[in-house]
Protein backbone atom coordinates (compact mmCIF):
# COMPACT_ATOMS: atom_id res chain seq x y z
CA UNK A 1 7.72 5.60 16.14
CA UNK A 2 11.09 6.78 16.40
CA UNK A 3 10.80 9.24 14.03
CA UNK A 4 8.57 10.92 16.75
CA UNK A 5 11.74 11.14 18.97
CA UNK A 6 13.69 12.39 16.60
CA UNK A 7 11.71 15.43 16.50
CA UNK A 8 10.72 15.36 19.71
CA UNK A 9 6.83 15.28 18.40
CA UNK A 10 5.82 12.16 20.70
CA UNK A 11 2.72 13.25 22.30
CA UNK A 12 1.52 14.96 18.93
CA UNK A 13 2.32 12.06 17.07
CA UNK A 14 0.09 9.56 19.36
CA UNK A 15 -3.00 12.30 18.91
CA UNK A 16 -2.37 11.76 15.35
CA UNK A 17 -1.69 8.07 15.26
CA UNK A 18 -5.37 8.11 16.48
CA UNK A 19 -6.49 10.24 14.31
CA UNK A 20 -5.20 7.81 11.28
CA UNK A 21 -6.59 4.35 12.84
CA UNK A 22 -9.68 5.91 13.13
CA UNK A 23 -10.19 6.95 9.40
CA UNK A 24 -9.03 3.23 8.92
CA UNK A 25 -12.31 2.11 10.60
CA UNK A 26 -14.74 4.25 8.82
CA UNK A 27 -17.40 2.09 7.17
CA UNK A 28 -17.33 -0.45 3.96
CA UNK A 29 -13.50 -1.74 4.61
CA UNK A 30 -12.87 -4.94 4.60
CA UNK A 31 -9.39 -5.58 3.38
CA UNK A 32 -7.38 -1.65 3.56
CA UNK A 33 -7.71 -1.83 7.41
CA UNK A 34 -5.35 -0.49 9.50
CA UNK A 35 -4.86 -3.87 11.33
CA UNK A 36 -5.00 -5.84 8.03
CA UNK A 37 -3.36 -4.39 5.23
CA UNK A 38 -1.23 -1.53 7.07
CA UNK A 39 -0.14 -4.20 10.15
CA UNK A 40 0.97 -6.35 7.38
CA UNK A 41 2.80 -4.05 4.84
CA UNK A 42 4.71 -2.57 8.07
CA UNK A 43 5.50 -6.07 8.62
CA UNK A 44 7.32 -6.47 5.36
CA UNK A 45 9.44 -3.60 5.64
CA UNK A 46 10.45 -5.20 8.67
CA UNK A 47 12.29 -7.71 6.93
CA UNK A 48 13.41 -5.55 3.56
CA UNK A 49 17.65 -5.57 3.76
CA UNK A 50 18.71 -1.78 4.99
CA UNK A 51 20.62 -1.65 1.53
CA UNK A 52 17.46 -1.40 0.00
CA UNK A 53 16.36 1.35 1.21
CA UNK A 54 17.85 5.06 1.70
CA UNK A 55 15.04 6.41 4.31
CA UNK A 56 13.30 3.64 6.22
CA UNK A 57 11.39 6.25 8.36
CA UNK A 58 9.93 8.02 5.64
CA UNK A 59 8.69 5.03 3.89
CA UNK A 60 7.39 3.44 7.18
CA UNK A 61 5.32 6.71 7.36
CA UNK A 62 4.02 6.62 3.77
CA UNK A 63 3.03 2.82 4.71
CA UNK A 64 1.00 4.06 7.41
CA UNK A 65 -0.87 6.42 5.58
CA UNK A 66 -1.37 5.27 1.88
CA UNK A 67 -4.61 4.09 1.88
CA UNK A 68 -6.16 6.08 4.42
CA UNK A 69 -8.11 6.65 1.36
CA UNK A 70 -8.18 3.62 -0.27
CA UNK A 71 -10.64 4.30 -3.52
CA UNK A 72 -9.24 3.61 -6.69
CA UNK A 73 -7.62 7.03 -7.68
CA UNK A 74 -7.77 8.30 -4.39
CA UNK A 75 -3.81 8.20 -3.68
CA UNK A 76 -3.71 11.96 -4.78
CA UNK A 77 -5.92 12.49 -1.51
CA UNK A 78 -4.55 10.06 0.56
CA UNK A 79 -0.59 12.33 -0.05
CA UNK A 80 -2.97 15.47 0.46
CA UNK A 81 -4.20 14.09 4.09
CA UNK A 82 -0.48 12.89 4.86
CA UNK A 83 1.15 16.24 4.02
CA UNK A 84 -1.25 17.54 6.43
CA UNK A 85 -0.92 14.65 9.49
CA UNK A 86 3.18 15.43 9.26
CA UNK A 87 2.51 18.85 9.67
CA UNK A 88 0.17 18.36 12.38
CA UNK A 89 3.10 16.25 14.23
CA UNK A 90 5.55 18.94 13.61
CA UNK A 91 7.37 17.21 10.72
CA UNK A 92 9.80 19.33 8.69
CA UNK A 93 7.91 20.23 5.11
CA UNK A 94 9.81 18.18 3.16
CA UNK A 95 9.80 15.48 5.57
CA UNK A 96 5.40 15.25 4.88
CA UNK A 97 6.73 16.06 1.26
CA UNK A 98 8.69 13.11 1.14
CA UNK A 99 5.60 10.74 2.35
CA UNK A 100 3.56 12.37 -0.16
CA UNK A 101 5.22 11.24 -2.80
CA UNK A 102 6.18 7.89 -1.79
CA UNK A 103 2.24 7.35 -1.41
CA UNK A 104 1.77 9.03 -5.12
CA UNK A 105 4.50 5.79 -6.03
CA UNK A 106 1.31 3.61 -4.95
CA UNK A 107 -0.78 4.60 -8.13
CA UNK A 108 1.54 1.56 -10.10
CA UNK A 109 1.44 3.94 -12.75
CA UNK A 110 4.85 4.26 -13.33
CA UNK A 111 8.34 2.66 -12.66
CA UNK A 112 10.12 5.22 -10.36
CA UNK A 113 13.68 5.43 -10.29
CA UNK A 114 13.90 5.92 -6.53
CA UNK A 115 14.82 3.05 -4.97
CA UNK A 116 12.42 3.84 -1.95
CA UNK A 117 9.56 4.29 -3.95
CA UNK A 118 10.22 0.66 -5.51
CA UNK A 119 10.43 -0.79 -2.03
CA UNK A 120 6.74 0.46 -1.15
CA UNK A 121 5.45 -0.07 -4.39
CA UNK A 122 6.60 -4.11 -4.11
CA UNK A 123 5.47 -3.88 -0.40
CA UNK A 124 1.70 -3.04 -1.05
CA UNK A 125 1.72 -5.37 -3.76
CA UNK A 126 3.01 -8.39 -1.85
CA UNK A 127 -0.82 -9.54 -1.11
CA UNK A 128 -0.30 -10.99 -4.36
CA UNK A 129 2.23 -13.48 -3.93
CA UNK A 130 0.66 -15.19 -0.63
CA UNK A 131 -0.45 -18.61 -0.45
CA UNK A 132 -3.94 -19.11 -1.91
CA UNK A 133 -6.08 -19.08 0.63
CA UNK A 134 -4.66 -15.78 1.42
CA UNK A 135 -5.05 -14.19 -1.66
CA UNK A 136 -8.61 -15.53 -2.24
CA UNK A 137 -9.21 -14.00 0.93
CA UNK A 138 -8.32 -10.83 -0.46
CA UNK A 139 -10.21 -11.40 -3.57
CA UNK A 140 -13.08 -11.60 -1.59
CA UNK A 141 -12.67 -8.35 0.16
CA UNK A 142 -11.96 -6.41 -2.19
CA UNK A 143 -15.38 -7.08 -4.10
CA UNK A 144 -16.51 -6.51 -0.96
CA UNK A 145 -14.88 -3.20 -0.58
CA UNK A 146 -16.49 -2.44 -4.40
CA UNK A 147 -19.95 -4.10 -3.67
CA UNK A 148 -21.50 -1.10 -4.50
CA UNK A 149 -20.50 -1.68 -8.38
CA UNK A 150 -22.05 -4.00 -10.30
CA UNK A 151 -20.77 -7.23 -10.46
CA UNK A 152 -20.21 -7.72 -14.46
CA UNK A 153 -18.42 -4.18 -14.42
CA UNK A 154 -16.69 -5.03 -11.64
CA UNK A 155 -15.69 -8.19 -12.48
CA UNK A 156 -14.08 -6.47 -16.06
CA UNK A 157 -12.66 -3.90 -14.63
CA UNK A 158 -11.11 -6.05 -11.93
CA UNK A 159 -9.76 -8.25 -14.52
CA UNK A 160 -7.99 -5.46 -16.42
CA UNK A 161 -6.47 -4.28 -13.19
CA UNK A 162 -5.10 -7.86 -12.69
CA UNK A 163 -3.65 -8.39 -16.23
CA UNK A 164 -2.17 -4.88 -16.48
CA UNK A 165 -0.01 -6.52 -13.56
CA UNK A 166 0.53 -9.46 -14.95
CA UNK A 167 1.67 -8.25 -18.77
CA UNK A 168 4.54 -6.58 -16.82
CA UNK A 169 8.14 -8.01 -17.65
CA UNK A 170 7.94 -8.52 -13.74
CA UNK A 171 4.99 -7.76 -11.09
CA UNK A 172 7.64 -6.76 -8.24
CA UNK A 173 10.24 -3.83 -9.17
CA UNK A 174 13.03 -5.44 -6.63
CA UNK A 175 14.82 -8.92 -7.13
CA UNK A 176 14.34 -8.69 -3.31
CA UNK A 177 10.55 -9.08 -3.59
CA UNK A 178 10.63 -11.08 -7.20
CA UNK A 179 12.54 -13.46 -5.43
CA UNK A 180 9.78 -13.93 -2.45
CA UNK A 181 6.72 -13.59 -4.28
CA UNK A 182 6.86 -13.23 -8.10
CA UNK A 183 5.91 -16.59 -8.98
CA UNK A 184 3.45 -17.30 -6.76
CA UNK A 185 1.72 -13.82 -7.52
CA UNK A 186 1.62 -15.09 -11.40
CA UNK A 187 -0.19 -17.75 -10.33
CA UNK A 188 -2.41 -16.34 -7.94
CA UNK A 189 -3.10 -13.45 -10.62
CA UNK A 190 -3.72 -16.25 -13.73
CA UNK A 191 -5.91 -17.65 -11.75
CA UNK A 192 -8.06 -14.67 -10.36
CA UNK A 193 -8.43 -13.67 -13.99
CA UNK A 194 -9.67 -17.05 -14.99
CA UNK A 195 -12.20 -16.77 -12.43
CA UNK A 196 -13.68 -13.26 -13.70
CA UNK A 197 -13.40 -13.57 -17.14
């Protein structure tokens, strides 16, 4: 990653990169894998217009590590294991700072006024805007993913989730990303919603 270069971190930032893919294999995930959902999410900041965004390295960074624990409510330690991953690469403190708080952005608690925090909030929700298949794909593993919780709570609680999206004036925070996906991701979010309820 260039960002490596730039601080001249390289060989401590490839002991960490495989430090991170490997808590992306532990046990019981099916769809926040580091090949899956992280491959895929770096893939669409690919693509996002450089206007968009004020530090592309610093969001590529929170990408890579915001759901190294992917638990509902577990973004607080995800930023926690970050802060400490940049410092282990010899990141500047408010560089792992930075990354921490972008991955606190992921809770879709709030609507941030930072313009980089919108960009990976849209990014880790644009599973919801792919074509059918896809998303029913993802349906799938995430009950997997939750299979430990029964399936009428989950099932509610999943739905809740879904429509707390969906009752938004818009699911993406950027006309970039409306433009792509919010349609489809109505649709794909009616639907899922139909099916648990």
């Amino acid at each position: 990653m260039h960002i490596c270069k730039k601080f001249g971190t390289e060989k401590r930032c490839s002991d960490t990169y495989t430090k991170l893919v490997a808590t992306y294999r532990t046990p019981a995930r099916f769809y926040h894998t580091f090949y899956g959902h992280i491959a895929f999410c770096i893939a669409e900041l690919k693509d996002v217009p450089t206007r968009l965004i004020n530090d592309r390295e610093t969001v590529a960074m929170a990408i890579f590590m915001h759901d190294a624990f992917p638990q509902s409510g577990d973004e607080k330690r995800s930023a926690t294991f970050a802060t400490a991953l940049c410092r282990e690469m010899g990141m500047p403190d408010t560089f792992g700072e930075k990354v921490a708080n972008l991955i606190l952005s992921t809770t879709h608690n709030t609507c941030p006024a930072d313009n980089d925090a919108k960009v990976i909030i849209d990014i880790d929700l644009t599973i919801f805007g792919q074509s059918t298949e896809i998303f029913d794909t993802y349906e799938k593993n995430i009950r997997k993913e939750y299979s430990h919780i029964p399936a009428d709570i989950f099932a509610r609680e999943r739905a809740k989730i879904l429509r707390r999206f969906l009752h938004r004036p818009f699911i993406f925070l950027t006309e970039y990303f409306r433009e792509k996906y919010e349609k489809q991701a109505k649709s794909n979010l009616r639907r899922s919603i139909d099916h648990l309820t």
